[in-house]
C-alpha atoms as a PDB file:
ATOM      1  CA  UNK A   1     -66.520  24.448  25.597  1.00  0.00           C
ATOM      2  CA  UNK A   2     -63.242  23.948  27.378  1.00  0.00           C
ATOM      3  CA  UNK A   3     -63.553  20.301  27.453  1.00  0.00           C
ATOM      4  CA  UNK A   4     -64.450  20.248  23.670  1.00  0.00           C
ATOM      5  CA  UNK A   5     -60.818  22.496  22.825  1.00  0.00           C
ATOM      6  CA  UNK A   6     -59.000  19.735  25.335  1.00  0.00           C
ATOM      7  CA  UNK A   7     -60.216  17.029  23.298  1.00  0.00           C
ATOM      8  CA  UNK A   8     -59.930  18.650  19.706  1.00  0.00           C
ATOM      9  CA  UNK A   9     -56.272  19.422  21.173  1.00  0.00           C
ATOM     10  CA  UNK A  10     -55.725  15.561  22.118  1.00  0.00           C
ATOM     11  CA  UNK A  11     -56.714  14.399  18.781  1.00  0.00           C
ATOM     12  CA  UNK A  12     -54.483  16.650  17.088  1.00  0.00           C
ATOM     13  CA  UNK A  13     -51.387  15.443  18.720  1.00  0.00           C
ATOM     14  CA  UNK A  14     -52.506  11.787  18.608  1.00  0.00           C
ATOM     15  CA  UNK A  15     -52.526  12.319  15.186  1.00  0.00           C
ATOM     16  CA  UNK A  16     -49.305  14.418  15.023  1.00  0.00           C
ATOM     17  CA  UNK A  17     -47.720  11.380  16.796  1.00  0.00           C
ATOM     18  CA  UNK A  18     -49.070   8.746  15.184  1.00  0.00           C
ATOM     19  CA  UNK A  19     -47.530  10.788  11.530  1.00  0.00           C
ATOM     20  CA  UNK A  20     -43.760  11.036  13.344  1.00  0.00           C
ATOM     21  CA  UNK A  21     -44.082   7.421  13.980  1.00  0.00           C
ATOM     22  CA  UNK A  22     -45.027   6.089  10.629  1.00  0.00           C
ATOM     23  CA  UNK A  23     -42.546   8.865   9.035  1.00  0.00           C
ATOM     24  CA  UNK A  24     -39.915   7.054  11.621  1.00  0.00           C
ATOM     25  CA  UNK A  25     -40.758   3.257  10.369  1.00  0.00           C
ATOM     26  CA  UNK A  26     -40.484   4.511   6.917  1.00  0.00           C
ATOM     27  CA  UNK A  27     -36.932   5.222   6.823  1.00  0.00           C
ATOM     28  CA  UNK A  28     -36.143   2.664   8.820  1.00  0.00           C
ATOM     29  CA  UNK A  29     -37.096   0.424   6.193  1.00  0.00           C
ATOM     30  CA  UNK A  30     -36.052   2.189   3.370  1.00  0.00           C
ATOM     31  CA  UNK A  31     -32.094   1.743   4.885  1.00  0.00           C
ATOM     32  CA  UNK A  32     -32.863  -2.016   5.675  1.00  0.00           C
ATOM     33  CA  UNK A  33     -33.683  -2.956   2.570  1.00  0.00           C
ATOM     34  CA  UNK A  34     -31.086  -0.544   0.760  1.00  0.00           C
ATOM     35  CA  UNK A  35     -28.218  -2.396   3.158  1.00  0.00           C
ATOM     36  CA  UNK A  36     -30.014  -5.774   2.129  1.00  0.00           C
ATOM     37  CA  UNK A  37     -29.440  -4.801  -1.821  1.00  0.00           C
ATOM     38  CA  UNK A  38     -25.777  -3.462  -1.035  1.00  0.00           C
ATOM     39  CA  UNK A  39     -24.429  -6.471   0.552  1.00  0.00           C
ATOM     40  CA  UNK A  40     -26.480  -9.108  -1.759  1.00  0.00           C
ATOM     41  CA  UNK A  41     -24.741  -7.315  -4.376  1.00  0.00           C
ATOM     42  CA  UNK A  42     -21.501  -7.370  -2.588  1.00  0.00           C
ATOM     43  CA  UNK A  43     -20.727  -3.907  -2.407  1.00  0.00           C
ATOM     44  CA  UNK A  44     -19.516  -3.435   1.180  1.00  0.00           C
ATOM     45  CA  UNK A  45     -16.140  -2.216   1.335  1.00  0.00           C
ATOM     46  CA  UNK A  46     -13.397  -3.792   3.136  1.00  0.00           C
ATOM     47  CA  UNK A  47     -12.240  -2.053   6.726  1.00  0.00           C
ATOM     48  CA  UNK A  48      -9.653   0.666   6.590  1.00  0.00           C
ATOM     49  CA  UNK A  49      -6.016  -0.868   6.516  1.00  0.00           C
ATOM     50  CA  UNK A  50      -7.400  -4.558   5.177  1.00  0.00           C
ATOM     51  CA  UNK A  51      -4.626  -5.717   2.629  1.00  0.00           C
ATOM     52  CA  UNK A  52      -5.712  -7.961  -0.445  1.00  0.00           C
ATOM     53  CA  UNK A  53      -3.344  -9.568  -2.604  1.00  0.00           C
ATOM     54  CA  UNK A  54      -2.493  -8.502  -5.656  1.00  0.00           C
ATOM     55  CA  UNK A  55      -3.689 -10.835  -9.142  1.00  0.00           C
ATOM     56  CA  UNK A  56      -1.838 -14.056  -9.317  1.00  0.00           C
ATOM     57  CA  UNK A  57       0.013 -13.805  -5.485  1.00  0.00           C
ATOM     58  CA  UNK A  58      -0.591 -14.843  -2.308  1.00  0.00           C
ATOM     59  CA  UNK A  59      -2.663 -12.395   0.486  1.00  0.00           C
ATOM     60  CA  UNK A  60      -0.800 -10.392   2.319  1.00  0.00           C
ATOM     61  CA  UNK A  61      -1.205  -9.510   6.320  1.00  0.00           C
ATOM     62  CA  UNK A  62      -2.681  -6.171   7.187  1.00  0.00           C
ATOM     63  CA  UNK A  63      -0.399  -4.631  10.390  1.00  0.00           C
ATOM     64  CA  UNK A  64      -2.005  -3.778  13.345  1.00  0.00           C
ATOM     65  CA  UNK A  65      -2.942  -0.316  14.482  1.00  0.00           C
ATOM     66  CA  UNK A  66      -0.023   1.696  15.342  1.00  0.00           C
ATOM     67  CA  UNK A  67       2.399  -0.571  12.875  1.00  0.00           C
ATOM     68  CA  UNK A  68       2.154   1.138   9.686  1.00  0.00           C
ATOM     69  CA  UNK A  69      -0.991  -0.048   7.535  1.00  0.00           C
ATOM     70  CA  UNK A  70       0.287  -2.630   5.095  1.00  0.00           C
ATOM     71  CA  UNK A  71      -1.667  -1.270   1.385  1.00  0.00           C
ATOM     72  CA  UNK A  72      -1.840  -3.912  -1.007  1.00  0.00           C
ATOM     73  CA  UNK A  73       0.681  -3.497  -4.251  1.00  0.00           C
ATOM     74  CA  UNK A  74      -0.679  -2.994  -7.878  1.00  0.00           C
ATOM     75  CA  UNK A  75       1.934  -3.611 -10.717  1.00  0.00           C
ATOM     76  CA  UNK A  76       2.147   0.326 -11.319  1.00  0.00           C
ATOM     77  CA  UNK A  77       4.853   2.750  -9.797  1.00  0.00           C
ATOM     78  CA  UNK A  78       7.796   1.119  -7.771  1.00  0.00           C
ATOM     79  CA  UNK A  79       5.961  -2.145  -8.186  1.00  0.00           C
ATOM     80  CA  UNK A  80       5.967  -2.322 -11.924  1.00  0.00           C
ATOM     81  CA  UNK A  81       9.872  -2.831 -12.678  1.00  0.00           C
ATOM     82  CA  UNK A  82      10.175  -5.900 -10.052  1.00  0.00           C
ATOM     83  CA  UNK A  83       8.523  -9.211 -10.696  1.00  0.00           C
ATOM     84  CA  UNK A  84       7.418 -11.434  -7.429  1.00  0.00           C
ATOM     85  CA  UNK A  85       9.336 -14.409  -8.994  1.00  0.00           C
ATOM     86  CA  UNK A  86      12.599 -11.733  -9.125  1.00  0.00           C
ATOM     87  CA  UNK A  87      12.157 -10.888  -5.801  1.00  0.00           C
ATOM     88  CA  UNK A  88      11.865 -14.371  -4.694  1.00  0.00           C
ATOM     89  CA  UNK A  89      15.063 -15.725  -6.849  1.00  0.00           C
ATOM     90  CA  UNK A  90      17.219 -12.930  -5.212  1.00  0.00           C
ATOM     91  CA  UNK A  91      16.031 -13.471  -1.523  1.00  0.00           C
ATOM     92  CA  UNK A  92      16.227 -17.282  -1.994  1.00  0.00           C
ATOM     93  CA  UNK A  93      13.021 -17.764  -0.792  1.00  0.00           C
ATOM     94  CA  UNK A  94       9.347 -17.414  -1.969  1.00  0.00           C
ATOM     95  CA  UNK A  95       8.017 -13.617  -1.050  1.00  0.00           C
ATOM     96  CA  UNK A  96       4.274 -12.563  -0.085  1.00  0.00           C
ATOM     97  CA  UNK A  97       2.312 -10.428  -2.065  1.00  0.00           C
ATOM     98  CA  UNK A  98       3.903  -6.711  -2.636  1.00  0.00           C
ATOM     99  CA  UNK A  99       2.544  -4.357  -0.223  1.00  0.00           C
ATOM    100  CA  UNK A 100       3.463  -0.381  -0.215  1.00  0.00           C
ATOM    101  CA  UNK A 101       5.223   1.290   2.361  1.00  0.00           C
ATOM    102  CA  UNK A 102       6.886   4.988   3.012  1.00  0.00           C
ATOM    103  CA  UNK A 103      10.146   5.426   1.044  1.00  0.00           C
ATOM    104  CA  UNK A 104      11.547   7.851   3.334  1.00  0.00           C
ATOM    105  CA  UNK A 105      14.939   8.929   1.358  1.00  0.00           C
ATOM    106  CA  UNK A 106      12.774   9.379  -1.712  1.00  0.00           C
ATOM    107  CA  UNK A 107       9.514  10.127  -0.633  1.00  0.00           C
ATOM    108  CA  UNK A 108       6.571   8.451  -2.061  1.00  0.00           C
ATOM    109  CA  UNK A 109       5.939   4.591  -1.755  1.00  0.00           C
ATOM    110  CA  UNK A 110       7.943   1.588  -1.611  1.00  0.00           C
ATOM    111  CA  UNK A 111       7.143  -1.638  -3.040  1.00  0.00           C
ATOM    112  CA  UNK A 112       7.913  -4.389  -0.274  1.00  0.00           C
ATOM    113  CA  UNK A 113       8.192  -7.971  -0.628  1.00  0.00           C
ATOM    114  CA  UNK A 114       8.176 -10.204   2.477  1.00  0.00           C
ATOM    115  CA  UNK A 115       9.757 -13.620   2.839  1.00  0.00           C
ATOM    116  CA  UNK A 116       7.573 -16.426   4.439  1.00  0.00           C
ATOM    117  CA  UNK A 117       9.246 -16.213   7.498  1.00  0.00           C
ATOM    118  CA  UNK A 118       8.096 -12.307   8.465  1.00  0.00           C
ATOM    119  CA  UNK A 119       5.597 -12.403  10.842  1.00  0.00           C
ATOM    120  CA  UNK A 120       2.349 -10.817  10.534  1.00  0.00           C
ATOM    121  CA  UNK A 121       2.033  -7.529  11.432  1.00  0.00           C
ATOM    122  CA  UNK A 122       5.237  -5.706  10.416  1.00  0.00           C
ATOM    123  CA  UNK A 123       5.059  -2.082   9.090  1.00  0.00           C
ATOM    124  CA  UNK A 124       6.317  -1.800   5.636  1.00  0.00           C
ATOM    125  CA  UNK A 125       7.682   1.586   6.163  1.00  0.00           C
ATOM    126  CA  UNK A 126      10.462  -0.234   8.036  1.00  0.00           C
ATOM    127  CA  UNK A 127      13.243  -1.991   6.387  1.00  0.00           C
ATOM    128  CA  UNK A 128      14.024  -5.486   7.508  1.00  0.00           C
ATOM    129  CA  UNK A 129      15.633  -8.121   6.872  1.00  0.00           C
ATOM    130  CA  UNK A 130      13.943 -11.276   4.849  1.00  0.00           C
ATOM    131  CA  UNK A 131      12.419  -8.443   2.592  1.00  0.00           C
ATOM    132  CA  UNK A 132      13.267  -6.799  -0.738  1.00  0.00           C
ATOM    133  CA  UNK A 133      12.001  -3.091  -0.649  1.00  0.00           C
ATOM    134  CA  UNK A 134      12.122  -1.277  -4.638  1.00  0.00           C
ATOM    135  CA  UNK A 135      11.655   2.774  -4.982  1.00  0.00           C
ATOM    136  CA  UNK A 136      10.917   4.339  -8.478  1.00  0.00           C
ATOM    137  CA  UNK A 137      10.991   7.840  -9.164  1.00  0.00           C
ATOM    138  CA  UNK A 138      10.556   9.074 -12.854  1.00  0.00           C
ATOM    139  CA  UNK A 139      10.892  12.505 -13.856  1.00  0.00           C
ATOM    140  CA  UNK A 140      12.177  15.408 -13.285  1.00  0.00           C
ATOM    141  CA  UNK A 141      13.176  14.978  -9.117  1.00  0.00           C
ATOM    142  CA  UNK A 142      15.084  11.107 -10.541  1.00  0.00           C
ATOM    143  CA  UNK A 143      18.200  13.033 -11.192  1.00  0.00           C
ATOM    144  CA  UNK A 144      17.579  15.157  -8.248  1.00  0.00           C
ATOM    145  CA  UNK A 145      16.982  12.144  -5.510  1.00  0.00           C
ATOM    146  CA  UNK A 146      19.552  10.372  -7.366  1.00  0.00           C
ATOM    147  CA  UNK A 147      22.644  13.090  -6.858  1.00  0.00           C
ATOM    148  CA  UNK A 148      21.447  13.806  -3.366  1.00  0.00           C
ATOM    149  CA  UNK A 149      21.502  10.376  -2.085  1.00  0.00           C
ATOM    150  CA  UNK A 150      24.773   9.493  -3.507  1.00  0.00           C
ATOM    151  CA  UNK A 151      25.680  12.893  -1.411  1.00  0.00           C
ATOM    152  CA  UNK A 152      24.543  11.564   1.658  1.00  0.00           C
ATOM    153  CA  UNK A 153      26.903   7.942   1.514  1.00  0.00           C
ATOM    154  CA  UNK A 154      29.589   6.338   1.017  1.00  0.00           C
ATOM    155  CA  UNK A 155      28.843   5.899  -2.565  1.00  0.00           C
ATOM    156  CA  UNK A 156      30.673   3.021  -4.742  1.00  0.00           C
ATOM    157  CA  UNK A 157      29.996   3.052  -8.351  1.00  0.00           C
ATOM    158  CA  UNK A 158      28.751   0.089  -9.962  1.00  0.00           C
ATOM    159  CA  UNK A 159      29.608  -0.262 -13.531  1.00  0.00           C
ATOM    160  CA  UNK A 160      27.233  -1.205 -16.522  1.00  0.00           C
ATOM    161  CA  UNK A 161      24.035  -0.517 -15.074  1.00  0.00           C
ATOM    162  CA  UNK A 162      22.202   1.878 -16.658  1.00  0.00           C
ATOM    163  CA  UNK A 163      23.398   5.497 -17.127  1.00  0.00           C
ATOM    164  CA  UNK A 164      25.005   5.777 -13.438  1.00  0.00           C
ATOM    165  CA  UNK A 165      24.805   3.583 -10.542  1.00  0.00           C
ATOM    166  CA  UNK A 166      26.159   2.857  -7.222  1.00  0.00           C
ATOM    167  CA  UNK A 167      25.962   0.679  -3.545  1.00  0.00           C
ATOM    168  CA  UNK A 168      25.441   3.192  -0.516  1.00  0.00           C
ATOM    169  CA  UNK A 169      27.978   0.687   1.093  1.00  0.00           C
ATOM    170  CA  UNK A 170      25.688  -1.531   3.105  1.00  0.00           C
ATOM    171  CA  UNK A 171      22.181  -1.710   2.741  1.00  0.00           C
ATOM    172  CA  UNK A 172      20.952  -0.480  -1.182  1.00  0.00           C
ATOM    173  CA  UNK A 173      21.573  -0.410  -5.250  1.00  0.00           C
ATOM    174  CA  UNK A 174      21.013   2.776  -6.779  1.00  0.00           C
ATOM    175  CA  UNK A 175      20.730   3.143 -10.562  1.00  0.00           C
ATOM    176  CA  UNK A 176      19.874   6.269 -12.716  1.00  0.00           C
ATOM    177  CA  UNK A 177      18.669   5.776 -16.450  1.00  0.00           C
ATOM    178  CA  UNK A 178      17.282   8.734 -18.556  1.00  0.00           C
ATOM    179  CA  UNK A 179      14.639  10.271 -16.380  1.00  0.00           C
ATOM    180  CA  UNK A 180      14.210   7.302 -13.862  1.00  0.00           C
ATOM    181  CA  UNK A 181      15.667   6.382 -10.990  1.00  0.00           C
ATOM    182  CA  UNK A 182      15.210   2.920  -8.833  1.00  0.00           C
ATOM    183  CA  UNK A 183      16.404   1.838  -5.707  1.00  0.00           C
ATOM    184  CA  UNK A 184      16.423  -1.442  -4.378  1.00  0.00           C
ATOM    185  CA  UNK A 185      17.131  -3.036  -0.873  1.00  0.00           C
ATOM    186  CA  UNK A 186      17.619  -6.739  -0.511  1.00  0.00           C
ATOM    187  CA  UNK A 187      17.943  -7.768   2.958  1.00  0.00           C
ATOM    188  CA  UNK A 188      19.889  -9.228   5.095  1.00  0.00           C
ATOM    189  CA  UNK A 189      22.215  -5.816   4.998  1.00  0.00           C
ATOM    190  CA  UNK A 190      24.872  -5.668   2.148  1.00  0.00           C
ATOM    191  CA  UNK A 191      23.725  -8.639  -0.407  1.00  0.00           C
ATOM    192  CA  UNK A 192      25.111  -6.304  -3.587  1.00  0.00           C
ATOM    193  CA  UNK A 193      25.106  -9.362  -5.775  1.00  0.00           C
ATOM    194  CA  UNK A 194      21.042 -10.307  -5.670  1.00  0.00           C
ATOM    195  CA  UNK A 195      20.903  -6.626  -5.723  1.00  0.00           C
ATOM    196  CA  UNK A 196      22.486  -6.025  -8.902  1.00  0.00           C
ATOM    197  CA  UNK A 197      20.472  -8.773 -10.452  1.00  0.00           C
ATOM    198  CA  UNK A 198      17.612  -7.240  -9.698  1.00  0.00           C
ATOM    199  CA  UNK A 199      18.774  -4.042 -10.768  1.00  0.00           C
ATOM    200  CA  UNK A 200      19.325  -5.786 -13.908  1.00  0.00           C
ATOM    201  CA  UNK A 201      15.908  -7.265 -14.264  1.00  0.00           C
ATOM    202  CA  UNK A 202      14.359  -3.673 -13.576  1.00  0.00           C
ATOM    203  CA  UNK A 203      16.228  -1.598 -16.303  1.00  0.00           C
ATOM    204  CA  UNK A 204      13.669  -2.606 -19.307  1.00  0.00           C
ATOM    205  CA  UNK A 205      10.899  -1.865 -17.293  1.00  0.00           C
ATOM    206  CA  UNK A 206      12.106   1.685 -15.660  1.00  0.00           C
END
């Protein structure tokens, strides 16, 4: 009788087994074949921190870990008053694709353009030179930012741009109009004259 339970016992966790298995081989298939269908389709997503270019420009780097993570530009918020061909006629020199970086006196994001001659691998939440960096804020904190900033320099107003405007005295163009408020950096350090241009270029758009 004993031998019979052993056996009947044995079965039962053959079978049991031989269930878990099949169950196991299941699912494994089922997530082969739904990667197969997600990357015929194309679906995969690109790595964290990969930068693509934006429409129309040239790919951008991505930075390496611990560099900043270069985040590739759409023609919306600081990147919508500032063309890539007005970036490029005011540094002198065709610029990559926009990327976003930390605007750190304003908060938010910064559009950067690169000239061909930054390496790969720079963080855009640093200024350089060989770059144009552009800030919009709109709203209610534009005359805020605006006021404080000018607080913080050695302001000198610039006449007929927009409502108010004025050079920090070596490195940016600030201009207020209505309830926006850009900034704009073109490096090397204190190159007022492409700045103003592109100041100039931006007011339609702001």
């Amino acid at each position: 009788m004993k031998g019979t339970e052993r056996a009947s016992r044995r079965g039962i966790a053959l079978v049991a087994s031989r269930s878990v298995t099949l169950a196991a081989m299941a699912l494994a298939a089922v997530a082969i074949l739904t990667a197969c269908k997600s990357s015929a389709a194309g679906g995969s997503t690109p790595p964290a921190g990969t930068a693509t270019s934006v429409p129309g420009t040239a790919t951008s780097s991505t930075a390496p870990p611990g560099t900043g993570t270069a985040t590739p530009a759409a023609a919306t918020g600081s990147c919508s008053v500032i063309t890539t061909a007005e970036a490029s006629a005011a540094l002198g020199q065709p610029v990559k694709a926009p990327v976003l970086g930390r605007a750190y006196v304003e908060g938010g994001r910064a559009c950067v353009y690169y000239g061909p001659n930054v390496p790969p691998g720079i963080s855009p939440d640093i200024p350089i030179s060989d770059s144009v960096r552009v800030v919009l804020v709109t709203g209610p904190k534009a005359v805020r930012y605006f006021d404080h900033y000018r607080s913080t320099v050695h302001a000198q107003p610039v006449a007929g741009l927009g409502d108010q405007a004025f050079y920090d005295g070596y490195a940016s163009i600030s201009v207020l109009k209505g309830a926006a408020y850009v900034r704009i950096y073109c490096g090397p350090f204190g190159k007022l004259g492409p700045e103003e241009q592109l100041a100039r270029d931006a007011l339609p758009r702001m």
